[in-house]
C-alpha atoms as a PDB file:
ATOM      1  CA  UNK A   1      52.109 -20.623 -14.371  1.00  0.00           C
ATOM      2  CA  UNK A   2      51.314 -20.520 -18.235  1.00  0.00           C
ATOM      3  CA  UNK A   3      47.599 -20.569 -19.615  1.00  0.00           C
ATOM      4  CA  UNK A   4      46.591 -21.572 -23.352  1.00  0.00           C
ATOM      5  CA  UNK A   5      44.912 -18.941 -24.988  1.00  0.00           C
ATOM      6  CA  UNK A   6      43.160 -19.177 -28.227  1.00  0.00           C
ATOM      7  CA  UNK A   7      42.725 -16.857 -31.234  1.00  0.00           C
ATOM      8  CA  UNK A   8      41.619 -18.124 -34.590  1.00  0.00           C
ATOM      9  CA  UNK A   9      44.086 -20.734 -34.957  1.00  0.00           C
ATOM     10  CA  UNK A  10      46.540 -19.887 -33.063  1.00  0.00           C
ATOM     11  CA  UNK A  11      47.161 -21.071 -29.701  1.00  0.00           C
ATOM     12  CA  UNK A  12      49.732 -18.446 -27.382  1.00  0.00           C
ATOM     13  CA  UNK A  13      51.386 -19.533 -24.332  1.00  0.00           C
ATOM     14  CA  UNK A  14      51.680 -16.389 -21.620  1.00  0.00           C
ATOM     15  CA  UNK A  15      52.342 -15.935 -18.152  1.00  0.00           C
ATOM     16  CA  UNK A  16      49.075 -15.655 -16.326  1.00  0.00           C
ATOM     17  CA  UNK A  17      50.477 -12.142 -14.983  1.00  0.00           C
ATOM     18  CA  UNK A  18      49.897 -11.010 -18.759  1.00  0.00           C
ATOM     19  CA  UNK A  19      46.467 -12.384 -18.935  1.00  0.00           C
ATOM     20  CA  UNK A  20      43.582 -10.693 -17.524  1.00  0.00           C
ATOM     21  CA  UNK A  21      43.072 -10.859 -13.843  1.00  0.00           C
ATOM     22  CA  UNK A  22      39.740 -11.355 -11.893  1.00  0.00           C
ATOM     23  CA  UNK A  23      39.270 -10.853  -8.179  1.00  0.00           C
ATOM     24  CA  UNK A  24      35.657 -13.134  -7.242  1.00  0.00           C
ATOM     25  CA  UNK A  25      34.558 -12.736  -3.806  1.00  0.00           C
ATOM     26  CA  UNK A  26      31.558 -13.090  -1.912  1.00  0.00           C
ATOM     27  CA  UNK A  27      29.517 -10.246  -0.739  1.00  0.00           C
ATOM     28  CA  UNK A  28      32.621  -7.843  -1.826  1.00  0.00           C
ATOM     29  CA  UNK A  29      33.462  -6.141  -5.415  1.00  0.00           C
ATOM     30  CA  UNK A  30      35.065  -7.812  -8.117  1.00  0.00           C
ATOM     31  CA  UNK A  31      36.120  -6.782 -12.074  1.00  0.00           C
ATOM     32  CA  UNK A  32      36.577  -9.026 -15.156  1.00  0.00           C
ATOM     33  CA  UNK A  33      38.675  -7.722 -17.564  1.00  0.00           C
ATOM     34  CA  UNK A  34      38.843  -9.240 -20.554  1.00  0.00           C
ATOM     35  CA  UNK A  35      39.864  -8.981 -24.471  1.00  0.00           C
ATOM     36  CA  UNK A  36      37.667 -10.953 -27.235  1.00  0.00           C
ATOM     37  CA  UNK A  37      38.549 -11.311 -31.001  1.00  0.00           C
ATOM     38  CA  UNK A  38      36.368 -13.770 -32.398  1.00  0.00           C
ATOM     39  CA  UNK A  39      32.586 -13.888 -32.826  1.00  0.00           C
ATOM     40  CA  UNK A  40      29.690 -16.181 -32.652  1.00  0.00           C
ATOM     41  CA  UNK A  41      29.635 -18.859 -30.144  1.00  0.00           C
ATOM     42  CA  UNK A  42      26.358 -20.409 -27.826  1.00  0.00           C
ATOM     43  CA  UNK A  43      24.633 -18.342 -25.156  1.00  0.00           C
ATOM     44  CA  UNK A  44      24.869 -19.796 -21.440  1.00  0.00           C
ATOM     45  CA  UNK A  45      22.559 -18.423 -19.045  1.00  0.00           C
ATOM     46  CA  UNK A  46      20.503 -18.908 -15.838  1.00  0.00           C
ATOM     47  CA  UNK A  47      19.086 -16.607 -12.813  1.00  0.00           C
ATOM     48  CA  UNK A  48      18.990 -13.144 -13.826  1.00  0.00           C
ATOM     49  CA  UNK A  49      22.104 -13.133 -16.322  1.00  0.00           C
ATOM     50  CA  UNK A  50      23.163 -14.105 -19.414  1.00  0.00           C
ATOM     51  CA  UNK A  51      26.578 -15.028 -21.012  1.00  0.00           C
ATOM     52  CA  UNK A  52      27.196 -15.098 -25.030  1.00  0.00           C
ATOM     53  CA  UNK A  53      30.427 -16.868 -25.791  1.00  0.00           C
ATOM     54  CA  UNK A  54      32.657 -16.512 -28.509  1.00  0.00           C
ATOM     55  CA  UNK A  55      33.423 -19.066 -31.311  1.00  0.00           C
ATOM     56  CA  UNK A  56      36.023 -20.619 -29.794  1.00  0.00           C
ATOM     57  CA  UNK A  57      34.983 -20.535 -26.051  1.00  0.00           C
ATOM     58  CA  UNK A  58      33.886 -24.475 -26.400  1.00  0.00           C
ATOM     59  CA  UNK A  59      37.035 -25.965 -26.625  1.00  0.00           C
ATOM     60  CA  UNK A  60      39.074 -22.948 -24.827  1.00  0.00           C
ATOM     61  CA  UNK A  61      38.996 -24.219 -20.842  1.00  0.00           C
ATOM     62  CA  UNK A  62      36.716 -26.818 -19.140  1.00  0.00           C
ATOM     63  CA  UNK A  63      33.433 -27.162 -18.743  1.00  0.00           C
ATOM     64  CA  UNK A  64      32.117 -25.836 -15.223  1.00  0.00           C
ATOM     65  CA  UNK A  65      28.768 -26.404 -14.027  1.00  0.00           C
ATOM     66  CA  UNK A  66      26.510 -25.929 -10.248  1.00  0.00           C
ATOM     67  CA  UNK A  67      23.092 -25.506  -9.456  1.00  0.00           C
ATOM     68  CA  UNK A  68      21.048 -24.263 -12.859  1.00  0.00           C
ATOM     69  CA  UNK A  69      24.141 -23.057 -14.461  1.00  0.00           C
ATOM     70  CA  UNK A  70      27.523 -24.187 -16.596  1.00  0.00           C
ATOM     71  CA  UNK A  71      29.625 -22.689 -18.166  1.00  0.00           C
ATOM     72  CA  UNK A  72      32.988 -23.201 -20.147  1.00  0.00           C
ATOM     73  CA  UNK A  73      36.189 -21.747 -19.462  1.00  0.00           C
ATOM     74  CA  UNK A  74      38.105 -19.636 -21.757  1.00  0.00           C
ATOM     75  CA  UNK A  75      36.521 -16.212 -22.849  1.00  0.00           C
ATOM     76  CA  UNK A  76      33.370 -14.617 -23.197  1.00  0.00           C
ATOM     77  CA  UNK A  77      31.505 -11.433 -23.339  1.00  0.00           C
ATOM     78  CA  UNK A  78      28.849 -10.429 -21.392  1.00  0.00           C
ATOM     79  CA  UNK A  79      26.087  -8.257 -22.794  1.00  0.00           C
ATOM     80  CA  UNK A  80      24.049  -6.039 -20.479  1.00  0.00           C
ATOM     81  CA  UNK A  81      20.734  -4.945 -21.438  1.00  0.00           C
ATOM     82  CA  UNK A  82      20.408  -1.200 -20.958  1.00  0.00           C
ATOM     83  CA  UNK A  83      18.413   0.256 -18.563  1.00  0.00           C
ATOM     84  CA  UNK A  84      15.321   2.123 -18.954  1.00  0.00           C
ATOM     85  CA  UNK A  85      15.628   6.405 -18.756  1.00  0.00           C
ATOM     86  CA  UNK A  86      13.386   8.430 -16.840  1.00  0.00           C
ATOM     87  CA  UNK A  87      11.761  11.050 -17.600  1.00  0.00           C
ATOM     88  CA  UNK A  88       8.764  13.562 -16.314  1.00  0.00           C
ATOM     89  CA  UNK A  89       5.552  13.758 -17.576  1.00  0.00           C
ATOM     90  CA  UNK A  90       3.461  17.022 -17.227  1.00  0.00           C
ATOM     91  CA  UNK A  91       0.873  19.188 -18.278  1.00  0.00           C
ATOM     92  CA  UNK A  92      -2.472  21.298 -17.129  1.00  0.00           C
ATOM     93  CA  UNK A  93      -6.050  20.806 -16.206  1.00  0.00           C
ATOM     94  CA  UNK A  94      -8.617  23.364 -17.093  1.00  0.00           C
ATOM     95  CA  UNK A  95     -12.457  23.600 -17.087  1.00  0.00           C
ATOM     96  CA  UNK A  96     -14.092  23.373 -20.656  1.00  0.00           C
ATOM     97  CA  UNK A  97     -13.781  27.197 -20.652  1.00  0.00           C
ATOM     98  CA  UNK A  98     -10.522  26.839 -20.032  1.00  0.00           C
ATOM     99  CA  UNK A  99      -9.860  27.864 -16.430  1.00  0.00           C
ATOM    100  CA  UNK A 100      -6.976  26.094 -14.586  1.00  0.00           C
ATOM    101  CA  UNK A 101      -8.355  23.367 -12.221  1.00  0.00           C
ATOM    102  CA  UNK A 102      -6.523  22.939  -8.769  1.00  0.00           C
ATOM    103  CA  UNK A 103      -6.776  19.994  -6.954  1.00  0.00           C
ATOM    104  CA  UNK A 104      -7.870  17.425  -9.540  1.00  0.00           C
ATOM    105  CA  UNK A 105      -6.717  14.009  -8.580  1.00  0.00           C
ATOM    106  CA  UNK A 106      -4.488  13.133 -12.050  1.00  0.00           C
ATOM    107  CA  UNK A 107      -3.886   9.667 -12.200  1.00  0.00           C
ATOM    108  CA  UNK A 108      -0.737   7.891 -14.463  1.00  0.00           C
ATOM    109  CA  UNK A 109      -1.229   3.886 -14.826  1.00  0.00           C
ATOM    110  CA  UNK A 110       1.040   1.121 -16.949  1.00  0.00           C
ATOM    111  CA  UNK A 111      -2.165  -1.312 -17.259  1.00  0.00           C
ATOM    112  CA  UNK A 112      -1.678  -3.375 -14.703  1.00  0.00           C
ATOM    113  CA  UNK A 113      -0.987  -2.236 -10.829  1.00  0.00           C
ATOM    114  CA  UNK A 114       1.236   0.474 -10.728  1.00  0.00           C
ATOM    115  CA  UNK A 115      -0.708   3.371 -10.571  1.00  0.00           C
ATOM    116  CA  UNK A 116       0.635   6.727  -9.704  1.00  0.00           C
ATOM    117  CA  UNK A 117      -1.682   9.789  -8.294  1.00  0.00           C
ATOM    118  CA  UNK A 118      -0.682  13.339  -8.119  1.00  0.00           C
ATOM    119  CA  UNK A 119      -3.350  16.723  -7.962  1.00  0.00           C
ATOM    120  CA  UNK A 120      -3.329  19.815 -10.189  1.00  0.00           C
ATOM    121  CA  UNK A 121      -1.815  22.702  -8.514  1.00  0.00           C
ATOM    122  CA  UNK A 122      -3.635  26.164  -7.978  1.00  0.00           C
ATOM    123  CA  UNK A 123      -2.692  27.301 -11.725  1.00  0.00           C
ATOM    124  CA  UNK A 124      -3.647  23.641 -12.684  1.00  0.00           C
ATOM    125  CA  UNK A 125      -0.686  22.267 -13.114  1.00  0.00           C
ATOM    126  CA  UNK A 126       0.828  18.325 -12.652  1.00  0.00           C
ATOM    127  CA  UNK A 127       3.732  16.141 -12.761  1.00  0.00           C
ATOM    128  CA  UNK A 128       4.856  13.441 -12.551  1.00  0.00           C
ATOM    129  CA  UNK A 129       8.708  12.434 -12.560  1.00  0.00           C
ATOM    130  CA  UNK A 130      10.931   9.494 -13.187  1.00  0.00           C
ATOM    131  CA  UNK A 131       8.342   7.715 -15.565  1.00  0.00           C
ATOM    132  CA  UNK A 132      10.044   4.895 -17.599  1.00  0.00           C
ATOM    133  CA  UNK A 133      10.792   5.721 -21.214  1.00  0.00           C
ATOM    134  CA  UNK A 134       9.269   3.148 -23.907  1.00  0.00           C
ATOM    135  CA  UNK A 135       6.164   2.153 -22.263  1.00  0.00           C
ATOM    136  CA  UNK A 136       2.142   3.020 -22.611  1.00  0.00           C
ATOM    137  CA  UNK A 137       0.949   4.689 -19.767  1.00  0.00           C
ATOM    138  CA  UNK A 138      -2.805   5.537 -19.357  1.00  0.00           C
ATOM    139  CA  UNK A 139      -3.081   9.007 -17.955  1.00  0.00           C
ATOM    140  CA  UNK A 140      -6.976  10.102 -16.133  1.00  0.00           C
ATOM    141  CA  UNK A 141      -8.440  13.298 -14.034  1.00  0.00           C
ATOM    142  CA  UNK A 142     -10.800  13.310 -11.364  1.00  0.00           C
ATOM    143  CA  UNK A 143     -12.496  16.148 -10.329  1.00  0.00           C
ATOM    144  CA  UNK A 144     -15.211  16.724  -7.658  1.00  0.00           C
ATOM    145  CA  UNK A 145     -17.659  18.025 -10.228  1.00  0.00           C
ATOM    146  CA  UNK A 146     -15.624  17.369 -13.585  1.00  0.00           C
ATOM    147  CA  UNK A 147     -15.442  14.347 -16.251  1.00  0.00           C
ATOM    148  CA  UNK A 148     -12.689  13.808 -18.069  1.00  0.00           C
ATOM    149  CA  UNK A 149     -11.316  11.758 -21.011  1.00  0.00           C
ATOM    150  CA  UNK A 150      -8.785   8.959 -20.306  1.00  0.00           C
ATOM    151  CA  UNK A 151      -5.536   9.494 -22.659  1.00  0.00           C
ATOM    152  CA  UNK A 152      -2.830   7.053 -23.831  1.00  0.00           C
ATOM    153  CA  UNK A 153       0.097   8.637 -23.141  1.00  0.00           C
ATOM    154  CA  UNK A 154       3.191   6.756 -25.032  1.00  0.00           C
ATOM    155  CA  UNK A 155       6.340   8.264 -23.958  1.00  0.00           C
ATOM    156  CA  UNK A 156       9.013   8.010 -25.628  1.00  0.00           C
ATOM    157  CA  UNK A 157      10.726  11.831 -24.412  1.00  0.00           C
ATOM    158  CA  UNK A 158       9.839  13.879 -21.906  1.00  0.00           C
ATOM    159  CA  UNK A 159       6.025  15.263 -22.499  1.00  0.00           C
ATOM    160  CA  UNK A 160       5.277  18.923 -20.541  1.00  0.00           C
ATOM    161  CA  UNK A 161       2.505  19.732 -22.823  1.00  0.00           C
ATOM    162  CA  UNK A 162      -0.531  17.838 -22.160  1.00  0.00           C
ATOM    163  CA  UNK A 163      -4.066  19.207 -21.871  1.00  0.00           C
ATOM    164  CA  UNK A 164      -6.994  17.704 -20.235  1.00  0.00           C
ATOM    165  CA  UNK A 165      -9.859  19.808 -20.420  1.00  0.00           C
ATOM    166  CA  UNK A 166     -13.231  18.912 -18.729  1.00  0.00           C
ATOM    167  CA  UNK A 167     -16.139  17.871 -20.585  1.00  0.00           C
ATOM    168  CA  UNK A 168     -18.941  20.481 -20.211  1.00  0.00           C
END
């Protein structure tokens, strides 16, 4: 079995053995292997992916479509958005004369639900871990008998230096 492949102007004929090979299965694992040369080309997507094809992908295989989704055959590339690191976020609580605080409920929120609560430690300590990189968090302490200011907090690296310190 032979399959047209195109570059620039050029159309190859090879064994499909020499081509790329793709295993698609239900449920199971699969791989796509595959080699792209030229640039540009539409954007197909649908559900929680996206597919940018190449200049040449439109008039490289037939057009394919099911559900919310088509595609044409040939080649393409897919691009995956990378995901978010993690990192901790940490720091100490102290009275306004500067004695650690234990058990200060410390409070880490994005702006909308997710809210995360940890308390100070005996030397007045906190941390939180595996806090998304590139966001705005608003960070707040709650003591039994203490105020404190709300921070921003945006984190871009791990932070182990903050310092709330109770009003008077």
């Amino acid at each position: 079995m032979k399959r047209n492949i195109l570059f620039g102007c050029m159309v190859l004929l090879l064994p499909l053995a020499a081509l790329s090979s793709a295993q698609v299965a239900t449920g199971g694992t699969y791989s796509l292997d595959q080699a792209v040369l030229a640039g540009g080309g539409g954007t197909s997507s649908g559900g929680n992916f996206a597919v940018e094809g190449t200049i040449g992908q439109a008039i490289a295989g037939v057009q394919s479509a099911g559900g919310n989704f088509g595609a044409n055959g040939g080649f393409w590339q897919a691009f995956f958005a990378p995901t978010a690191a993690l990192v901790s976020v940490s720091g100490q609580i102290s009275s306004s004369d500067g004695e650690p605080l234990q058990g200060v409920k410390v409070t880490l929120g994005d702006g909308s639900s997710n809210l995360r609560a940890v308390r100070s430690s005996i030397t007045g300590e906190f941390h939180f871990y595996g806090v998304e990189v590139g966001q705005t968090y608003i960070l707040s302490a709650r003591g039994k008998t203490t105020i404190f200011v709300p921070m921003v907090v945006s984190v871009q690296n791990e932070i182990s230096d903050i310092r709330m310190v109770a009003l008077p």
